[in-house]
Structures are given as C-alpha cells and as structure tokens.
PDB file of N, CA and C in Angstrom:
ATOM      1  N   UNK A   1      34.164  -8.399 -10.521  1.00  0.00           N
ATOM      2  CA  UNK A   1      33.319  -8.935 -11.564  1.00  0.00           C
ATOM      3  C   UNK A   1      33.010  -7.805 -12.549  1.00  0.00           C
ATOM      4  N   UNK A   2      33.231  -8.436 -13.734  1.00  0.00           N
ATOM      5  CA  UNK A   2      33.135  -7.087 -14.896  1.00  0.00           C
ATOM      6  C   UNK A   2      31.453  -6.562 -14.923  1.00  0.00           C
ATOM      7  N   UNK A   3      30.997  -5.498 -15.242  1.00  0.00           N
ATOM      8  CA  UNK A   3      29.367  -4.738 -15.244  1.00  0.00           C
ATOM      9  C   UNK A   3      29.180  -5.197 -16.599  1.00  0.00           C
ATOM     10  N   UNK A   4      27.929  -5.088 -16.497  1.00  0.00           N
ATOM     11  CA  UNK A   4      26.952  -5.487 -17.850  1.00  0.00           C
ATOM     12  C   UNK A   4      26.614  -4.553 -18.672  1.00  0.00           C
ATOM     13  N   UNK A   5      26.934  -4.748 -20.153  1.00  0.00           N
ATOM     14  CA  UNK A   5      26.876  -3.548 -20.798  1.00  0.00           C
ATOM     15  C   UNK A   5      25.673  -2.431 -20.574  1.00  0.00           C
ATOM     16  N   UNK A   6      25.513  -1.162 -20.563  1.00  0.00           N
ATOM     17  CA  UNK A   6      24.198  -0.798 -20.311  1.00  0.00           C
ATOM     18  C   UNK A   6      24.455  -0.391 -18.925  1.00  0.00           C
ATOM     19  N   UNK A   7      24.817  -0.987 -17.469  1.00  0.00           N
ATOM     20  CA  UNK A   7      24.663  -0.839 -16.637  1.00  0.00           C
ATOM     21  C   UNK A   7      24.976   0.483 -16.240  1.00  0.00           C
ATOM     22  N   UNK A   8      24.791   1.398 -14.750  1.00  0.00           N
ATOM     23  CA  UNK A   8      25.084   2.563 -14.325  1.00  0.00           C
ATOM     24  C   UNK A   8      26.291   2.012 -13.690  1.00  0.00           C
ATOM     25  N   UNK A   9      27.032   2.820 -14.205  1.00  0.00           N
ATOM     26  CA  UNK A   9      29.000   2.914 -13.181  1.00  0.00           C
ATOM     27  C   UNK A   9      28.075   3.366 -11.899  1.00  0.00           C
ATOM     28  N   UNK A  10      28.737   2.813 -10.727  1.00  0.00           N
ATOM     29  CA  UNK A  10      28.316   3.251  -9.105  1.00  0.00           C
ATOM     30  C   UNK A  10      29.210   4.867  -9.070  1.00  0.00           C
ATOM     31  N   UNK A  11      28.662   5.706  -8.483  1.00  0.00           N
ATOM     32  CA  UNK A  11      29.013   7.080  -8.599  1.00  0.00           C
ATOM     33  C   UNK A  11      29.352   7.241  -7.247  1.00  0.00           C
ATOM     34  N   UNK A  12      30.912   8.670  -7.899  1.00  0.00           N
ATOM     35  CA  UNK A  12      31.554   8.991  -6.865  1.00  0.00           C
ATOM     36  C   UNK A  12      30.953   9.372  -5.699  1.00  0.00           C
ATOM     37  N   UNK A  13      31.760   9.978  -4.607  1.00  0.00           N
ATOM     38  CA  UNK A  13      30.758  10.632  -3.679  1.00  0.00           C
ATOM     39  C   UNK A  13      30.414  11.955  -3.972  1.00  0.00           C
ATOM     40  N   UNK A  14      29.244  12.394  -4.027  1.00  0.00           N
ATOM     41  CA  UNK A  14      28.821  13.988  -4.388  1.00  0.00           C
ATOM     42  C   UNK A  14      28.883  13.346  -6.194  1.00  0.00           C
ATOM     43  N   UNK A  15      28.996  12.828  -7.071  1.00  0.00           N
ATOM     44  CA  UNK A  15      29.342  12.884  -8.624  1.00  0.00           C
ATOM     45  C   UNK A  15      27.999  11.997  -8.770  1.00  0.00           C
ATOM     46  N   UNK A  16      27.192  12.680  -9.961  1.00  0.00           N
ATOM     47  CA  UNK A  16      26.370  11.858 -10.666  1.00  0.00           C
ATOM     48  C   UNK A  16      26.702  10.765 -11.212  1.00  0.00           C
ATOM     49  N   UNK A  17      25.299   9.475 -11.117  1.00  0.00           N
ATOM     50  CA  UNK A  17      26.090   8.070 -11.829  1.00  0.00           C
ATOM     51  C   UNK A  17      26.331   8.233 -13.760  1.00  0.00           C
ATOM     52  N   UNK A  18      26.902   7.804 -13.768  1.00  0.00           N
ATOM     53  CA  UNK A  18      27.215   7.946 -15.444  1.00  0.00           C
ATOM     54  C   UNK A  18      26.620   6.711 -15.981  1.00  0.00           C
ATOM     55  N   UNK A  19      25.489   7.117 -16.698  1.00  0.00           N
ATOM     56  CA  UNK A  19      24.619   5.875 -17.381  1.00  0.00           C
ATOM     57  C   UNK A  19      24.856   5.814 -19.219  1.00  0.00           C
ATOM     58  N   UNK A  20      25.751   5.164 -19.755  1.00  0.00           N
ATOM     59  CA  UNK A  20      25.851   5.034 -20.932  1.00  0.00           C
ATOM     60  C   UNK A  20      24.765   4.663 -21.557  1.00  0.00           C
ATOM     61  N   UNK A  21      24.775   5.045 -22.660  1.00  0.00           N
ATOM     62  CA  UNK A  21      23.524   4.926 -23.674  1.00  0.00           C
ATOM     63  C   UNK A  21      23.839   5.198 -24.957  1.00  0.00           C
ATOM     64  N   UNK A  22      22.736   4.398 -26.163  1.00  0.00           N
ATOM     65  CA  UNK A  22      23.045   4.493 -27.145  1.00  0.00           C
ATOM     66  C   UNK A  22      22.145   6.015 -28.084  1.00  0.00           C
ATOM     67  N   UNK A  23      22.621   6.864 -28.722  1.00  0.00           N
ATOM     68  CA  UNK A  23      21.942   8.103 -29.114  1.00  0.00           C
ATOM     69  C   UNK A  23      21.053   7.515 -30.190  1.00  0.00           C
ATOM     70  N   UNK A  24      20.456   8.552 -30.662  1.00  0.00           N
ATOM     71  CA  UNK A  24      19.705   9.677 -29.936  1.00  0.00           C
ATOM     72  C   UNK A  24      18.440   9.069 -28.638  1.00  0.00           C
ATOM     73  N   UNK A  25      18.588  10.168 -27.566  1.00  0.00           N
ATOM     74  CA  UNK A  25      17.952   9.831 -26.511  1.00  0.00           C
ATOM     75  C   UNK A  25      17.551  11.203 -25.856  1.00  0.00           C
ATOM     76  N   UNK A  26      16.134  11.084 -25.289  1.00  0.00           N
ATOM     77  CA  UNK A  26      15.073  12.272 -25.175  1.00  0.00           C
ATOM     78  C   UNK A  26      15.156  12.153 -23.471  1.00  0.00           C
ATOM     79  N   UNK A  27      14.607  13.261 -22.837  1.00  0.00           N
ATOM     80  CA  UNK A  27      15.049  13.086 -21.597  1.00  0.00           C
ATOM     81  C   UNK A  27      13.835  12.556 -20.886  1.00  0.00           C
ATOM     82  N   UNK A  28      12.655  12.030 -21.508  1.00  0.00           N
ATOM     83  CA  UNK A  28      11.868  10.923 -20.844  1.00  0.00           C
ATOM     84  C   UNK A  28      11.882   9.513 -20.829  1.00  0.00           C
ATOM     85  N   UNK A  29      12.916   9.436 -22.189  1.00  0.00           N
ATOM     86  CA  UNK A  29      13.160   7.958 -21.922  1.00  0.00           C
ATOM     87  C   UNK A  29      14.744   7.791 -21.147  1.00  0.00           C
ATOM     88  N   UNK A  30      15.811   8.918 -21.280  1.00  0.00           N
ATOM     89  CA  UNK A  30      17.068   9.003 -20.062  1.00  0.00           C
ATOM     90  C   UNK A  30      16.318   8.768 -18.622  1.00  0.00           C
ATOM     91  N   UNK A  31      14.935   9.291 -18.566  1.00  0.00           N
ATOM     92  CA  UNK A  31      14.836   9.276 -16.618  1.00  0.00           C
ATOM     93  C   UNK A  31      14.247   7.581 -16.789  1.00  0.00           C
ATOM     94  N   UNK A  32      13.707   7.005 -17.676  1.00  0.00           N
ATOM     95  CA  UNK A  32      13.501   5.161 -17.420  1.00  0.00           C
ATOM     96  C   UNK A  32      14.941   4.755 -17.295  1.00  0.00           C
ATOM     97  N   UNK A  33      15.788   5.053 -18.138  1.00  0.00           N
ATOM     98  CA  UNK A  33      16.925   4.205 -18.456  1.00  0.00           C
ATOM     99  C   UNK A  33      18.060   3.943 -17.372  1.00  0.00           C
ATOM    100  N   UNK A  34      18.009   5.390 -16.833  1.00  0.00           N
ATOM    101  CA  UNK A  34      18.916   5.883 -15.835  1.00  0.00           C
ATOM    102  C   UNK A  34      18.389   5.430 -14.167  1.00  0.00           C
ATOM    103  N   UNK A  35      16.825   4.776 -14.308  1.00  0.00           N
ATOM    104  CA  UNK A  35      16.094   4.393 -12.946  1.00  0.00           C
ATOM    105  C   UNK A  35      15.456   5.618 -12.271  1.00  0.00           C
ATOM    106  N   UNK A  36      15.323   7.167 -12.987  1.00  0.00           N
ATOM    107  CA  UNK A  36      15.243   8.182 -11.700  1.00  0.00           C
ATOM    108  C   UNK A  36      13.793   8.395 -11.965  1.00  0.00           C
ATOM    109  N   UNK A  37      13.102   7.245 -12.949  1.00  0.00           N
ATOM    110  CA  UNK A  37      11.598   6.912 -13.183  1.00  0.00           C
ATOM    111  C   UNK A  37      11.691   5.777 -13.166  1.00  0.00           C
ATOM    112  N   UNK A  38      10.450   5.155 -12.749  1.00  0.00           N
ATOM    113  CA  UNK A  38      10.062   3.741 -12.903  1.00  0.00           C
ATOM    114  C   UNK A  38       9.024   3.450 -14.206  1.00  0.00           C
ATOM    115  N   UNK A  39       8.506   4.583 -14.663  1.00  0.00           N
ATOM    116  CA  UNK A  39       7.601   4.293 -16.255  1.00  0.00           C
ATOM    117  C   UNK A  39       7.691   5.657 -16.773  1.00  0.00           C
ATOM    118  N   UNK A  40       7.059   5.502 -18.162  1.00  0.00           N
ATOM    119  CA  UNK A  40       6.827   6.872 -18.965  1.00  0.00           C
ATOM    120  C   UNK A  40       5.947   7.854 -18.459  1.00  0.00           C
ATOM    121  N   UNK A  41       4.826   7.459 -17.553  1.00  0.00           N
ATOM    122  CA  UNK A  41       3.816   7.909 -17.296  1.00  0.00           C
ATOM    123  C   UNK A  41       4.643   9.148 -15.961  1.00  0.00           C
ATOM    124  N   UNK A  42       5.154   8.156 -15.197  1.00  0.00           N
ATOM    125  CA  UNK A  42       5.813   8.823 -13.957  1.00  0.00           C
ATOM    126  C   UNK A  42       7.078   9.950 -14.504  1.00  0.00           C
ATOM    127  N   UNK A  43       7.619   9.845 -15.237  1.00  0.00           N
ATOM    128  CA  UNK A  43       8.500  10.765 -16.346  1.00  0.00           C
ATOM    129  C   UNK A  43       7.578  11.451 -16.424  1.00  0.00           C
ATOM    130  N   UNK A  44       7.161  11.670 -16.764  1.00  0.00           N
ATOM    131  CA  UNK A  44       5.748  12.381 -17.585  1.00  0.00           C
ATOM    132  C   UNK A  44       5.754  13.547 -16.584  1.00  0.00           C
ATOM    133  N   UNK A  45       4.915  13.173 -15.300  1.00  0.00           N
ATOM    134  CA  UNK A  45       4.200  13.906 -14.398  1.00  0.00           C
ATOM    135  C   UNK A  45       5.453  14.236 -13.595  1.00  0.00           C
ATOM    136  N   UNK A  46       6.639  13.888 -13.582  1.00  0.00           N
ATOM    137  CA  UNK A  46       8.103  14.427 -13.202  1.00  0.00           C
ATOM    138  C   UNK A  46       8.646  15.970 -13.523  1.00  0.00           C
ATOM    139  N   UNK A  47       8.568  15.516 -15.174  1.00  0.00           N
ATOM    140  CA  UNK A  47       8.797  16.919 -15.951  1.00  0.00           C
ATOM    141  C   UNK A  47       7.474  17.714 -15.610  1.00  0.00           C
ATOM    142  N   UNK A  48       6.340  17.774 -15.847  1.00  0.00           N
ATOM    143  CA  UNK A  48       5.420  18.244 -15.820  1.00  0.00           C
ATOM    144  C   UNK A  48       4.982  19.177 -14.804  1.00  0.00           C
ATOM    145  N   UNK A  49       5.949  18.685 -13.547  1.00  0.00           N
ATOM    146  CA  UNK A  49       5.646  19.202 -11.795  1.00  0.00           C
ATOM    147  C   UNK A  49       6.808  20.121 -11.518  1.00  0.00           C
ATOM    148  N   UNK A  50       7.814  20.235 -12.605  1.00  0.00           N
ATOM    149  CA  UNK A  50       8.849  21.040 -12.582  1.00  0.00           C
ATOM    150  C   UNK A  50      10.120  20.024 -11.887  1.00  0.00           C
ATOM    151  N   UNK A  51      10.187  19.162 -11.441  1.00  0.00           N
ATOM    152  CA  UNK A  51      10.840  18.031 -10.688  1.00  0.00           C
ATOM    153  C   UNK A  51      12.082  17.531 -11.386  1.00  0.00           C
ATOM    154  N   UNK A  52      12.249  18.433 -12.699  1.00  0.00           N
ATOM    155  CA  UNK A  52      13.702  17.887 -13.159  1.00  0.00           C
ATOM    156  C   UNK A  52      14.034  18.843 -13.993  1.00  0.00           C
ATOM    157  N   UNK A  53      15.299  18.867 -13.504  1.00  0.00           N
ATOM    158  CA  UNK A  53      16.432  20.037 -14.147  1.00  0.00           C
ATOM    159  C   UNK A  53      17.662  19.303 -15.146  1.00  0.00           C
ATOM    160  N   UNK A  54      17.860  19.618 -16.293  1.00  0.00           N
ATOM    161  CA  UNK A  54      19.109  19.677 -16.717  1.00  0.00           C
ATOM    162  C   UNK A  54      20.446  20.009 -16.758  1.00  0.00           C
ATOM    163  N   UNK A  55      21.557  19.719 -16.322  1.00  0.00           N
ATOM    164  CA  UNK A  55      22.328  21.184 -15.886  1.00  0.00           C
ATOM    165  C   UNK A  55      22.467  22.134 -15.262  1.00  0.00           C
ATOM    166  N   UNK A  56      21.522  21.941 -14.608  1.00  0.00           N
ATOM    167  CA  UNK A  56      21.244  22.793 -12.830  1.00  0.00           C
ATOM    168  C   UNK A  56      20.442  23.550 -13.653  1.00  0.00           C
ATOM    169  N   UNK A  57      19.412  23.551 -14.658  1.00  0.00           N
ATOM    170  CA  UNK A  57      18.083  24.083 -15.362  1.00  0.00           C
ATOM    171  C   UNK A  57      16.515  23.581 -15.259  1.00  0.00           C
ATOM    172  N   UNK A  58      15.504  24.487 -14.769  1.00  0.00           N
ATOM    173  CA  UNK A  58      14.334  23.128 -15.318  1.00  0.00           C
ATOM    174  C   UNK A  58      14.285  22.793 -16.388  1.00  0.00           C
ATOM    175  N   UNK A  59      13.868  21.577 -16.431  1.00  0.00           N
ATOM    176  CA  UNK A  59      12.971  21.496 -18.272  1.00  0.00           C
ATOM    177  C   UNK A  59      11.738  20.910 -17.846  1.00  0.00           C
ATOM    178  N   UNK A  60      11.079  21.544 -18.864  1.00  0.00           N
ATOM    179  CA  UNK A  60       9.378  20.693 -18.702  1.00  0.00           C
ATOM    180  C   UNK A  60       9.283  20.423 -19.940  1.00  0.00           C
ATOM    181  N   UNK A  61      10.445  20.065 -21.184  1.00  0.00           N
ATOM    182  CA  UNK A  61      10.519  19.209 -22.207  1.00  0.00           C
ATOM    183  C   UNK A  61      10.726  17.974 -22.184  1.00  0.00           C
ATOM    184  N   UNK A  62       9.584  16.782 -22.333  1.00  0.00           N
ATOM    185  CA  UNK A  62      10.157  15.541 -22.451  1.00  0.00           C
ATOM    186  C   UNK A  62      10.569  15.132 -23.002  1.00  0.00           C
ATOM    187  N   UNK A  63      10.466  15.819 -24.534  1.00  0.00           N
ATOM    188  CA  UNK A  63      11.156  15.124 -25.896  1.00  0.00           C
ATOM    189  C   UNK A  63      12.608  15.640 -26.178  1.00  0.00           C
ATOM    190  N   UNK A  64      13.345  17.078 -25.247  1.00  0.00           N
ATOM    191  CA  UNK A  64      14.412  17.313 -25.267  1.00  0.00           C
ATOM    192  C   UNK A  64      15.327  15.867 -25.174  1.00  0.00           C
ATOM    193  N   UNK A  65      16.706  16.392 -26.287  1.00  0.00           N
ATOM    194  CA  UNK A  65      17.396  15.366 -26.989  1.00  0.00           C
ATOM    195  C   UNK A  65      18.531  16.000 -25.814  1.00  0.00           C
ATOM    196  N   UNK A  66      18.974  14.730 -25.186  1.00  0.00           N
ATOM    197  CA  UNK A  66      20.144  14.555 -24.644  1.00  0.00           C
ATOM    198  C   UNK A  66      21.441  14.370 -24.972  1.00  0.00           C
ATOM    199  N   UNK A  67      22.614  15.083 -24.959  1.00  0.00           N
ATOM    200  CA  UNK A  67      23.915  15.104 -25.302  1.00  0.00           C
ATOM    201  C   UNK A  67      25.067  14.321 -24.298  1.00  0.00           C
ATOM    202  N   UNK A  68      25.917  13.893 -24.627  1.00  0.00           N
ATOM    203  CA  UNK A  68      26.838  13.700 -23.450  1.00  0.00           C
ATOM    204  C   UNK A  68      27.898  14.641 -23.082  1.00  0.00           C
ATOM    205  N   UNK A  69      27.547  14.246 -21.586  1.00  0.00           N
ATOM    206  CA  UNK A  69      27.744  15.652 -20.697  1.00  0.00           C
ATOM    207  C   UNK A  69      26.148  16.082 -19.896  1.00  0.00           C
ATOM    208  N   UNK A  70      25.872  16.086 -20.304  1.00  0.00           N
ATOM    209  CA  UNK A  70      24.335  16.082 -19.385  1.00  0.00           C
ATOM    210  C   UNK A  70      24.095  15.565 -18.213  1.00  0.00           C
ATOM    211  N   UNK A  71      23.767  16.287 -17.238  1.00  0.00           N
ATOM    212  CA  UNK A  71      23.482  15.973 -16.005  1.00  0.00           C
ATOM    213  C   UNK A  71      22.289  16.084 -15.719  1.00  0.00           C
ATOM    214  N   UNK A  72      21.337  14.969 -15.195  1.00  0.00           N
ATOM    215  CA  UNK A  72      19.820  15.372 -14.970  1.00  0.00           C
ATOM    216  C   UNK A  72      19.582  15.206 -13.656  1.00  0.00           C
ATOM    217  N   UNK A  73      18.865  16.274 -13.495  1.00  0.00           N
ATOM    218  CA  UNK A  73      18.666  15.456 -11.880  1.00  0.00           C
ATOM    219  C   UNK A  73      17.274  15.540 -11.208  1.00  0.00           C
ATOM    220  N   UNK A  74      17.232  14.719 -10.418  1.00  0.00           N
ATOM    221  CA  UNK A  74      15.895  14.577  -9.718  1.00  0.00           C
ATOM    222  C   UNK A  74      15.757  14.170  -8.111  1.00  0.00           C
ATOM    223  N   UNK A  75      15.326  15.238  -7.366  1.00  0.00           N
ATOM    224  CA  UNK A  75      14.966  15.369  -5.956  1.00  0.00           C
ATOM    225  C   UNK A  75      16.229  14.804  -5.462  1.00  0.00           C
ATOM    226  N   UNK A  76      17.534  15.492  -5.909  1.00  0.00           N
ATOM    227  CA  UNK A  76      19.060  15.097  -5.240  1.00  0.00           C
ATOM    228  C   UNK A  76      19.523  13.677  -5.486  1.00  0.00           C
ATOM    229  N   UNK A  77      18.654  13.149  -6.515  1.00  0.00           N
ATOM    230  CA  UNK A  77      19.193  11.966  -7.512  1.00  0.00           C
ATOM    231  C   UNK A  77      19.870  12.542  -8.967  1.00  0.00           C
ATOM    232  N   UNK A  78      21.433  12.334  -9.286  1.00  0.00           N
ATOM    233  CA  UNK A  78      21.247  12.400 -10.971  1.00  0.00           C
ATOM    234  C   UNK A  78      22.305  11.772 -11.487  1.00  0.00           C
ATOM    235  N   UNK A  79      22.261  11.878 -12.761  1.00  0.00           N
ATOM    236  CA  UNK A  79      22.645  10.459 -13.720  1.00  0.00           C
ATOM    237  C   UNK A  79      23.244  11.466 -14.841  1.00  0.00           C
ATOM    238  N   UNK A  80      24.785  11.380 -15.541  1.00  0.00           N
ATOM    239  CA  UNK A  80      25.324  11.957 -16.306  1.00  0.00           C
ATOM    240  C   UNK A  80      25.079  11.218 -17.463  1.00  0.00           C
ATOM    241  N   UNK A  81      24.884  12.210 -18.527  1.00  0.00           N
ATOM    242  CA  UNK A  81      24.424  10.964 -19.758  1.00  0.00           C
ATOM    243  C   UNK A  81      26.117  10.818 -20.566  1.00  0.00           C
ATOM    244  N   UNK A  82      26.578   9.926 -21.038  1.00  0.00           N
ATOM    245  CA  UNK A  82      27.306   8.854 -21.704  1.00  0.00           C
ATOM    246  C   UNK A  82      27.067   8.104 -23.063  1.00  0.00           C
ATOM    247  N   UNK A  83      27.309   8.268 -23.997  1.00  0.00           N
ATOM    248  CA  UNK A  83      27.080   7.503 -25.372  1.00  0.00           C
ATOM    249  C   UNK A  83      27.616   6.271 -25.170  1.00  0.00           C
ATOM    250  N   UNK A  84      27.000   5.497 -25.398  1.00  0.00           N
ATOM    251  CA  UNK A  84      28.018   3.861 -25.471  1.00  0.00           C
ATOM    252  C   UNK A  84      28.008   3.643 -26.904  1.00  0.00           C
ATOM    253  N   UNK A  85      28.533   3.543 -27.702  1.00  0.00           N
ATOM    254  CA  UNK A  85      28.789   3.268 -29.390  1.00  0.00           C
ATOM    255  C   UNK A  85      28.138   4.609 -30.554  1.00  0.00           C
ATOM    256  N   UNK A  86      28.274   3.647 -31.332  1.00  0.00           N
ATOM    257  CA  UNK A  86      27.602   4.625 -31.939  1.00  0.00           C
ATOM    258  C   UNK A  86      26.175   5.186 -32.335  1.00  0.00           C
ATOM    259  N   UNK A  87      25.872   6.121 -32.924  1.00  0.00           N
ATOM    260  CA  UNK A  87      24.378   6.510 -32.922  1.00  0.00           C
ATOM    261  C   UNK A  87      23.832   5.110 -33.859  1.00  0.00           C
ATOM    262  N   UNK A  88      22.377   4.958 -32.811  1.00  0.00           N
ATOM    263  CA  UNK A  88      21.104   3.956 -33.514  1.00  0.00           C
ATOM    264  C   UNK A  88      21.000   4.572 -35.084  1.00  0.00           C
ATOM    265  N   UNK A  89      20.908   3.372 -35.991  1.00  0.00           N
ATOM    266  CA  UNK A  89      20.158   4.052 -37.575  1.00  0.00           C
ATOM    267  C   UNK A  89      18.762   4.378 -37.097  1.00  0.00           C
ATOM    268  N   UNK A  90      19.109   5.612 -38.114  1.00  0.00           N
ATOM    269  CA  UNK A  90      17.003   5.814 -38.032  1.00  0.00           C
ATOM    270  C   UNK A  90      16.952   5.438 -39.502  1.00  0.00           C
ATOM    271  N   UNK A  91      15.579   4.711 -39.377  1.00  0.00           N
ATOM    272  CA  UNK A  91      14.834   4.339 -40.791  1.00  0.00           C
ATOM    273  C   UNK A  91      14.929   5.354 -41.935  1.00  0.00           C
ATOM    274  N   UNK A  92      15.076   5.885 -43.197  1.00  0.00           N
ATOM    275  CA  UNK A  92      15.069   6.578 -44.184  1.00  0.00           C
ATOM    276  C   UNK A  92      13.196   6.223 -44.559  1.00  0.00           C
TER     277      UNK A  92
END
C-alpha cells in the first residue's frame, strides 16, 4: 500500500527515519513533525535540558533552521530531515 504524503519512511536498522518536509523548518517544529515531541511546549523543555543533538551536536536552539541531511536525535530516537517540494512562499 502506497504511504501518505508527509508520512515517515520506516527506517533501516541502526538508520534514522527520513521525515520529508516542506522548508523552511526550525528544529522545534522538526521534533512535532518527526513525532520525537508530542507538543511545542515538550520541544521546548527537550532542547532546553540539553536532550537533543544535531549531527551528533547539542543544540539548545529552537529556532535553528533545518537543512536536508540533518539528523536529530533524541534519547536514541532520530529522524533525518528531507525536503518534500519546494520551499513554502513567505509573505513579502
């Protein structure tokens, strides 16, 4: 059965899931999108506790802008970020 656009590809063994997304995307709203948060608030206090690394890095930036190729991870959960189309317009 074909996946639903948006959805996470099921990940290799040992390989982060690859969660497509549309840019630009900050790495508090990647940990809702990707499931490795359940709200903004819990993102929040994630980054905040040191609890997530980029690239085998901490960040305690939530508004850091995510690229593809990005690997985030959390407590031996992580999710490779993926562009699905092209970048969202921003308003002028």
């Amino acid at each position: 059965m074909p996946r639903a656009k948006g959805t996470p590809q099921p990940p290799k063994p040992g390989a982060p899931t690859i969660v497509p997304i549309r840019p630009p995307i900050t790495l508090g709203q990647f940990l809702k999108v990707a499931s490795l948060a359940s709200s903004g608030g819990e993102a929040k206090m994630m980054i905040a506790f040191g609890a997530v690394s980029v690239n085998g890095e901490k960040e305690q930036r939530r508004g850091r802008k995510l690229v593809p190729g990005d690997v985030v991870q959390v407590e031996g959960a992580a999710a490779e970020v993926a562009f699905e189309g092209p970048p969202a317009e921003t308003p002028v």
